[in-house]
Protein backbone atom coordinates (compact mmCIF):
# COMPACT_ATOMS: atom_id res chain seq x y z
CA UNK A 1 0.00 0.00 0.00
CA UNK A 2 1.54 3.42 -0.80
CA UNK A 3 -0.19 7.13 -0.25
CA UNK A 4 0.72 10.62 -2.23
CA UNK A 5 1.35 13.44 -0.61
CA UNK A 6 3.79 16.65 -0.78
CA UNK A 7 5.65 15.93 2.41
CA UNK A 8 7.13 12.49 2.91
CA UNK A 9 7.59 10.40 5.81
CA UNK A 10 8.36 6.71 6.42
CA UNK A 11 5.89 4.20 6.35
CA UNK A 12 7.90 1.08 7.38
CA UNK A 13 7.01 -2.34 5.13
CA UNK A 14 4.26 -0.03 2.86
CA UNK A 15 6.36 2.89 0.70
CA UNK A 16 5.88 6.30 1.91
CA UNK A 17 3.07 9.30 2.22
CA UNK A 18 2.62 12.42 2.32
CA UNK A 19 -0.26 15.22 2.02
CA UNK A 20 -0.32 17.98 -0.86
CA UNK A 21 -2.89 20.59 0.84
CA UNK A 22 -3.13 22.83 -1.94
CA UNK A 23 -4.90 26.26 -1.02
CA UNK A 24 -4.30 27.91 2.14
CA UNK A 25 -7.08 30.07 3.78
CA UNK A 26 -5.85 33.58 4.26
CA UNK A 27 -6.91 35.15 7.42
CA UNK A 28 -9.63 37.40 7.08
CA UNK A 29 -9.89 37.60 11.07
CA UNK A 30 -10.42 41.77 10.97
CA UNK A 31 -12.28 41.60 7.92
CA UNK A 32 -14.83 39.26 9.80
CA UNK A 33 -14.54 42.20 13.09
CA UNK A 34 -15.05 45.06 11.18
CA UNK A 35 -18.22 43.10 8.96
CA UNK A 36 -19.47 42.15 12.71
CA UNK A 37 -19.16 45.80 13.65
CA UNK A 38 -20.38 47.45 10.80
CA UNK A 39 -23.26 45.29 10.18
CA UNK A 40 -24.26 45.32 14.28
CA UNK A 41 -24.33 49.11 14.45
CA UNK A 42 -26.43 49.03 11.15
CA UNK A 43 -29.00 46.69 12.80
CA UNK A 44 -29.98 48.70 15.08
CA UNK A 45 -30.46 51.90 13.56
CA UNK A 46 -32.28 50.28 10.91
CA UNK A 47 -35.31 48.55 13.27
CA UNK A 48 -35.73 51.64 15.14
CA UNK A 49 -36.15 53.85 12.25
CA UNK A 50 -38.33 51.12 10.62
CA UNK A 51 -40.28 50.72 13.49
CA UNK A 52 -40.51 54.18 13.70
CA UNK A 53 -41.42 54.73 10.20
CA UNK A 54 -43.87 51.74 10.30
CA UNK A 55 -41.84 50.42 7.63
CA UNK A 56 -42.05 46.23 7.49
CA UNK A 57 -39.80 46.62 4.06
CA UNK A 58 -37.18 48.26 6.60
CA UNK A 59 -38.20 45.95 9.61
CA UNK A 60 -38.13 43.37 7.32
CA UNK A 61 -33.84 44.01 5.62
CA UNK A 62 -33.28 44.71 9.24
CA UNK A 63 -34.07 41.20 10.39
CA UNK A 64 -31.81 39.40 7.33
CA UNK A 65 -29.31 41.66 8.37
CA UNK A 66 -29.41 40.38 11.96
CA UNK A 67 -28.85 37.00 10.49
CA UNK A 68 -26.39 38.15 8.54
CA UNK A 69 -24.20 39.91 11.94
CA UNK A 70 -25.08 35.86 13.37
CA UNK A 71 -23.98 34.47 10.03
CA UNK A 72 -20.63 36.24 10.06
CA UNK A 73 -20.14 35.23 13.78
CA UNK A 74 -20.83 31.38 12.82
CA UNK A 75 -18.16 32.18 9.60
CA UNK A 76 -15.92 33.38 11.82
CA UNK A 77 -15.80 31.11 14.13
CA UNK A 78 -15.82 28.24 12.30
CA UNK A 79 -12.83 29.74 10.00
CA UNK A 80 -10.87 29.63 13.41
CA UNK A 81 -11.82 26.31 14.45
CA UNK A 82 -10.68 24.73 11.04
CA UNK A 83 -7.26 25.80 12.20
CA UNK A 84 -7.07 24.06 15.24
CA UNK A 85 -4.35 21.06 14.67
CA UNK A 86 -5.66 17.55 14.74
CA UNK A 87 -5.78 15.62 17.47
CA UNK A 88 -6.21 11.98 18.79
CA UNK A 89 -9.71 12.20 19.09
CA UNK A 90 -10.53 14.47 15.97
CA UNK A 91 -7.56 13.05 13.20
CA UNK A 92 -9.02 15.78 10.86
CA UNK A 93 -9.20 18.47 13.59
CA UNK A 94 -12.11 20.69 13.28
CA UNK A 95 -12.21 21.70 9.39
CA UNK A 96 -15.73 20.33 9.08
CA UNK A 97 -16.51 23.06 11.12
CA UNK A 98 -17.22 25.50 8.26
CA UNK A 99 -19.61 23.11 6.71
CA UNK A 100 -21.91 23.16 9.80
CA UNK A 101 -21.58 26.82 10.38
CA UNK A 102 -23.29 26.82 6.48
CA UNK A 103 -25.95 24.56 7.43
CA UNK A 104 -26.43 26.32 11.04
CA UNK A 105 -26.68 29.07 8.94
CA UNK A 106 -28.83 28.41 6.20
CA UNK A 107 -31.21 27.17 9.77
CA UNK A 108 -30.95 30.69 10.88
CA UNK A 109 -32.34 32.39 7.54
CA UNK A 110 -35.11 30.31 7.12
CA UNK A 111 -36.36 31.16 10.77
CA UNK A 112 -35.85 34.50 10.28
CA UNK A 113 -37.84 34.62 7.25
CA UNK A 114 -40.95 32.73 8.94
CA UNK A 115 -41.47 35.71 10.96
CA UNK A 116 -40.82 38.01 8.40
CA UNK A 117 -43.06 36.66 6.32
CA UNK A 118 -45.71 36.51 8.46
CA UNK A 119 -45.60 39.77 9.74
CA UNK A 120 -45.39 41.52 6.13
CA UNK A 121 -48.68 39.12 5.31
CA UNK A 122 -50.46 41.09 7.95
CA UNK A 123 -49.00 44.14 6.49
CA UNK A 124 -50.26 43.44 3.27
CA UNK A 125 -53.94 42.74 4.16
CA UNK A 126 -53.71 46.31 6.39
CA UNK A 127 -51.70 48.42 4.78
CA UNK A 128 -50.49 51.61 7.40
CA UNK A 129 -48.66 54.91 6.25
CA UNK A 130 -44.78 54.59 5.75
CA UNK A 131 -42.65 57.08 6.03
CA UNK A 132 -41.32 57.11 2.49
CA UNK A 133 -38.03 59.74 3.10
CA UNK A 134 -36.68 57.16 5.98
CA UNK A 135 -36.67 54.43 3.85
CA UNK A 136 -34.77 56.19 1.42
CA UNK A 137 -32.06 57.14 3.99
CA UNK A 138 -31.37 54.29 6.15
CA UNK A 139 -31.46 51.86 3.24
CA UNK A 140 -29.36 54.09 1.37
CA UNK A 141 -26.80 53.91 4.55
CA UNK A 142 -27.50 50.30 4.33
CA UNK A 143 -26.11 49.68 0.58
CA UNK A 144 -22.54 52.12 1.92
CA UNK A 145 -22.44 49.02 4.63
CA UNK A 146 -23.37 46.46 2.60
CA UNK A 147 -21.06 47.43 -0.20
CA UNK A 148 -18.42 47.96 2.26
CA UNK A 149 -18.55 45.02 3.96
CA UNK A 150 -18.63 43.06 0.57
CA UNK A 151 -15.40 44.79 -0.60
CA UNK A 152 -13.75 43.45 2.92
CA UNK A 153 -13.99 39.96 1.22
CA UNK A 154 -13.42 40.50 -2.29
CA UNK A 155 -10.03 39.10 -2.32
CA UNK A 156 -10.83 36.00 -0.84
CA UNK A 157 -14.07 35.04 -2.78
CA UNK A 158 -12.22 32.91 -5.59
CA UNK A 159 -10.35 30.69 -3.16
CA UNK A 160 -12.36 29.97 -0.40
CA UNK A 161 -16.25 29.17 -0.38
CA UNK A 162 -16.77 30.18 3.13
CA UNK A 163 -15.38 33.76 2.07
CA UNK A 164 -17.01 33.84 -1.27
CA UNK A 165 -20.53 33.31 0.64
CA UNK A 166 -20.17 36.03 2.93
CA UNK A 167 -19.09 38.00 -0.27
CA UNK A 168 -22.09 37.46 -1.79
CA UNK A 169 -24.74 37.59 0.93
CA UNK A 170 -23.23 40.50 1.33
CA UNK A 171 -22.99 41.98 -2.29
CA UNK A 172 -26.72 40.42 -2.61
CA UNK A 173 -27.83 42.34 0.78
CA UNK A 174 -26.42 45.79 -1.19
CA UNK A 175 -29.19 45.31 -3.76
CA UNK A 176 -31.71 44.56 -1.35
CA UNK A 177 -31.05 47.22 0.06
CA UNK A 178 -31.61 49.33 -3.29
CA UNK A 179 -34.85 47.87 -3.66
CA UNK A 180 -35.91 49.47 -0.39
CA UNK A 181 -34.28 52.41 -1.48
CA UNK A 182 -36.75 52.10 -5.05
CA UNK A 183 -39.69 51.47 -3.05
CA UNK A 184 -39.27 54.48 -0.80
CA UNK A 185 -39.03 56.81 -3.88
CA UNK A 186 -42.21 55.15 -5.28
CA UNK A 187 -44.35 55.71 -1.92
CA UNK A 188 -42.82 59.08 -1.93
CA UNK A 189 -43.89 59.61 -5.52
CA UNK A 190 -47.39 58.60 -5.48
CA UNK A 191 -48.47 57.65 -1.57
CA UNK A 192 -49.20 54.36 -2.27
CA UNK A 193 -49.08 52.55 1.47
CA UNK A 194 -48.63 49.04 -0.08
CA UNK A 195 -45.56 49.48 -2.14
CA UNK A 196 -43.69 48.82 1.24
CA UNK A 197 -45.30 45.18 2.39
CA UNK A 198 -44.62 43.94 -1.51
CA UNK A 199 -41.36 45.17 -1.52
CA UNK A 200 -40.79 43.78 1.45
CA UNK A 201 -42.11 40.18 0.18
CA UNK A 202 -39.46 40.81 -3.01
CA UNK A 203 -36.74 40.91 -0.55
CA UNK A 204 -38.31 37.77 1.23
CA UNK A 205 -37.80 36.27 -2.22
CA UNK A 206 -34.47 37.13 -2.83
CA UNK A 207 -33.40 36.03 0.57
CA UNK A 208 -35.29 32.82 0.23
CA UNK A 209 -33.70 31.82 -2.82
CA UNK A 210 -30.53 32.59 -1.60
CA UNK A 211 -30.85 30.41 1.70
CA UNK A 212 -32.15 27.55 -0.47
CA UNK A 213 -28.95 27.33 -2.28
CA UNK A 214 -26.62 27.47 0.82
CA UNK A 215 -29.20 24.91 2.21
CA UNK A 216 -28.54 22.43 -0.61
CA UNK A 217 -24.61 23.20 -0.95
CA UNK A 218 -23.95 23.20 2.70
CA UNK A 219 -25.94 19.45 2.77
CA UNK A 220 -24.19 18.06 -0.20
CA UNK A 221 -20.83 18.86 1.69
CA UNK A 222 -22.49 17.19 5.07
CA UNK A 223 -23.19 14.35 3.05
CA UNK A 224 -19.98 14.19 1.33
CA UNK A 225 -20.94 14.62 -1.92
CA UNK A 226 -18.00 15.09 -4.32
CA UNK A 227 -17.63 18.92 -4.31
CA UNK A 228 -18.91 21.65 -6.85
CA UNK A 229 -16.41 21.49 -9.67
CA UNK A 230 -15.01 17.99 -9.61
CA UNK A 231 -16.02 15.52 -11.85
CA UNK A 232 -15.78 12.13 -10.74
CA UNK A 233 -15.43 10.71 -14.04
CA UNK A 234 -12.44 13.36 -14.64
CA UNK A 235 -10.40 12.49 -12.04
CA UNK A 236 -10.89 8.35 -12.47
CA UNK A 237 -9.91 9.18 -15.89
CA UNK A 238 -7.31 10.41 -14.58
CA UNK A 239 -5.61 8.03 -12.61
CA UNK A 240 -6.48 4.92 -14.51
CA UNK A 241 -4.96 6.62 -17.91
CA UNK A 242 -1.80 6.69 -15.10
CA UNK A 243 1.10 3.94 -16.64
CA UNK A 244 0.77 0.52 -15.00
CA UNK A 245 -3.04 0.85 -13.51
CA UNK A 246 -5.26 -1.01 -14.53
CA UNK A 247 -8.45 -0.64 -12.55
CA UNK A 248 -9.71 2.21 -10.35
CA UNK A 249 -11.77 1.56 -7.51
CA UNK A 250 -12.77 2.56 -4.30
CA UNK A 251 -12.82 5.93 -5.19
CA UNK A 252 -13.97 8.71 -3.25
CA UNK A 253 -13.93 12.42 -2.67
CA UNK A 254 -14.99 14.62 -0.31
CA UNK A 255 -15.32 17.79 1.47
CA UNK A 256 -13.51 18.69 4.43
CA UNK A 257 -14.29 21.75 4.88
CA UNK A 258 -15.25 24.49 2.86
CA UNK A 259 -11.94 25.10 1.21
CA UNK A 260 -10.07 21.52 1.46
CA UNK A 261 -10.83 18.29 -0.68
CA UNK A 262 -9.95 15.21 0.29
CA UNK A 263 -9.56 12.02 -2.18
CA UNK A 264 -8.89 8.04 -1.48
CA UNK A 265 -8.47 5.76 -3.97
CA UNK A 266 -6.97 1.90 -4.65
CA UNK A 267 -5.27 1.22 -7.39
CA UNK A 268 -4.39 -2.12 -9.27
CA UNK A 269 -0.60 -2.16 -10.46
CA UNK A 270 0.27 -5.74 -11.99
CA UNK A 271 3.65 -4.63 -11.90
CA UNK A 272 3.70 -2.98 -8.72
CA UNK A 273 4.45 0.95 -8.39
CA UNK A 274 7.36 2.85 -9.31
CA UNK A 275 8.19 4.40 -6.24
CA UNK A 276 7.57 7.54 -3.90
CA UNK A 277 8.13 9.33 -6.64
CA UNK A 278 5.20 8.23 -8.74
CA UNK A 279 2.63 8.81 -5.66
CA UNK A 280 4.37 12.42 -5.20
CA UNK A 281 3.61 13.23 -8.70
CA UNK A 282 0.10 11.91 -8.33
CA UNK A 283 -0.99 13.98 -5.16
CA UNK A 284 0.83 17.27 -7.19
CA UNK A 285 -1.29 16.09 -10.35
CA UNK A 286 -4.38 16.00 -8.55
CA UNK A 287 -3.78 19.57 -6.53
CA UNK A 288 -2.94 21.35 -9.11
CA UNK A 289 -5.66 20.03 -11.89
CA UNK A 290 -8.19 19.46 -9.88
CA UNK A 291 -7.47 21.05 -6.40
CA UNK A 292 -7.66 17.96 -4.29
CA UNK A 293 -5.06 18.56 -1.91
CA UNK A 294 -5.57 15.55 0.52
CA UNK A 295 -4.53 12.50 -1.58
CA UNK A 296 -4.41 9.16 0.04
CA UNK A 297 -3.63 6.56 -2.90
CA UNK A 298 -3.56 2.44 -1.98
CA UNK A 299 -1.47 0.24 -4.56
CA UNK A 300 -2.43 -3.21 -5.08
CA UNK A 301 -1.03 -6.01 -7.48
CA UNK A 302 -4.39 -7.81 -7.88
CA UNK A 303 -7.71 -6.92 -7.75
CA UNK A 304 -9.48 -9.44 -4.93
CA UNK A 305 -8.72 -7.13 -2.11
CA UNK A 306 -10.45 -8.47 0.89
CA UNK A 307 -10.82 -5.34 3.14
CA UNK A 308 -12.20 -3.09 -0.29
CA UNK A 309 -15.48 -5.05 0.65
């Protein structure tokens, strides 16, 4: 038996391993502060001014954006926790943190909208004057936040998926925000009362959709489902066009967390394998096409492998 990796070290009577972890996570630690900050402060000037202004299209952004203060929290803290070494009891350590924090999260907005939802319902069946100039300022401060808050993960968005979710619930939360903006111009403009509850069911909309597809993505990963762009076919192409193999199996990939991918496969080598070399190349093959950078690769001669049952 013989694994690939990018570090060696001796694995008496077996060849040698190693891991190739491809991407590392930059640390967005005071971009994740200054989000928490921003978006806190925001919070609460926007539900007392949309209380104030009997605005549920207001009440309404300022609830997602509670979730979204809770969601960076969660981010945050499972972005530190996926640093933590392994240990004993937890081999992996405590990557599969981020995926939780996705499906905690995903939890969070669909609560959130419930009540929403409800209370914009009753809204909509008694419309009550909205004052049209508020909703025109706060949400206006609310797309500078937004935007700003976006721009604090920019960077990071292409590389990591827990970043590039914040980026966009955040970039997506700017345009909700200019919706609210729209619809306090239009109730301003003609003193129509029940612009504000169907605005505010738009935004439910947007938000849902949004939640449904960090629902599904963050389940996939809890399932370990091979990851969003990976095909499985791809990389078994892959390593049985490798010389000497001649089957594939027990192949599988997963998620580890929201930024690492892990992959174990067997391998059946008549001829036996060429050396340390051959796995090393494999595990920088598979990083760098396919960004798999946890490669654990068994060698066999023959096929009737016992424990692959």
């Amino acid at each position: 038996m013989g694994t690939g990796h990018s570090h060696d070290r001796g694995n008496s009577g077996h060849g040698h391993d190693g891991h190739s972890h491809g991407h590392v996570p930059a640390d967005f630690g005071n971009a994740f502060a200054i989000g928490v900050a921003l978006n806190t402060a925001f919070v609460i000037i926007e539900a007392v001014y949309g209380y104030w202004a009997g605005s549920m299209a207001l009440v309404a952004d300022a609830g997602h954006n509670l979730s979204d203060v809770l969601s960076l929290l969660l981010a945050w803290g499972a972005s530190i926790l996926a640093k933590r070494a392994p240990s004993d009891r937890f081999t992996y350590g405590l990557k599969s943190s981020t995926i939780l924090a996705a499906m905690v999260n995903a939890g969070l907005l669909l609560v959130a909208l419930g009540a929403i939802l409800f209370e914009t319902l009753n809204r909509l069946a008694d419309p009550a004057p909205v004052a049209g100039m508020t909703m025109v300022i706060i949400a206006g401060i609310g797309i500078a936040v937004n935007t700003g808050t976006a721009l604090l993960f920019m960077r990071g968005r292409k590389h990591d998926l827990n970043i590039r979710g914040a980026f966009l619930h955040m970039a997506a939360d700017a345009l909700v925000s200019v919706g609210v903006v729209v619809a306090g111009i239009a109730i301003l403009l003609t003193g129509a009362w029940w612009i504000d509850p169907v605005t505010s069911l738009i935004i439910v909309a947007i938000i849902a959709w949004g939640t449904w597809g960090l629902l599904k993505d963050s389940v996939k990963m809890g399932l370990l489902a091979v990851p969003e762009g990976i095909e499985e076919g791809a990389v078994r192409q892959f390593l049985s066009s490798l010389p000497g193999v001649t089957a594939v199996h027990d192949l599988h990939i997963w998620a580890m967390s929201t930024t690492e991918t892990a992959l174990t496969a067997h391998l059946v080598m008549p001829g036996g394998t060429a050396g340390d070399s051959f796995l090393r190349d494999i595990s920088a093959r598979l990083a760098h096409d396919f960004r798999i950078g946890h490669t654990t690769i068994q060698i066999e001669t023959t096929r009737d492998c016992e424990s692959c049952q």
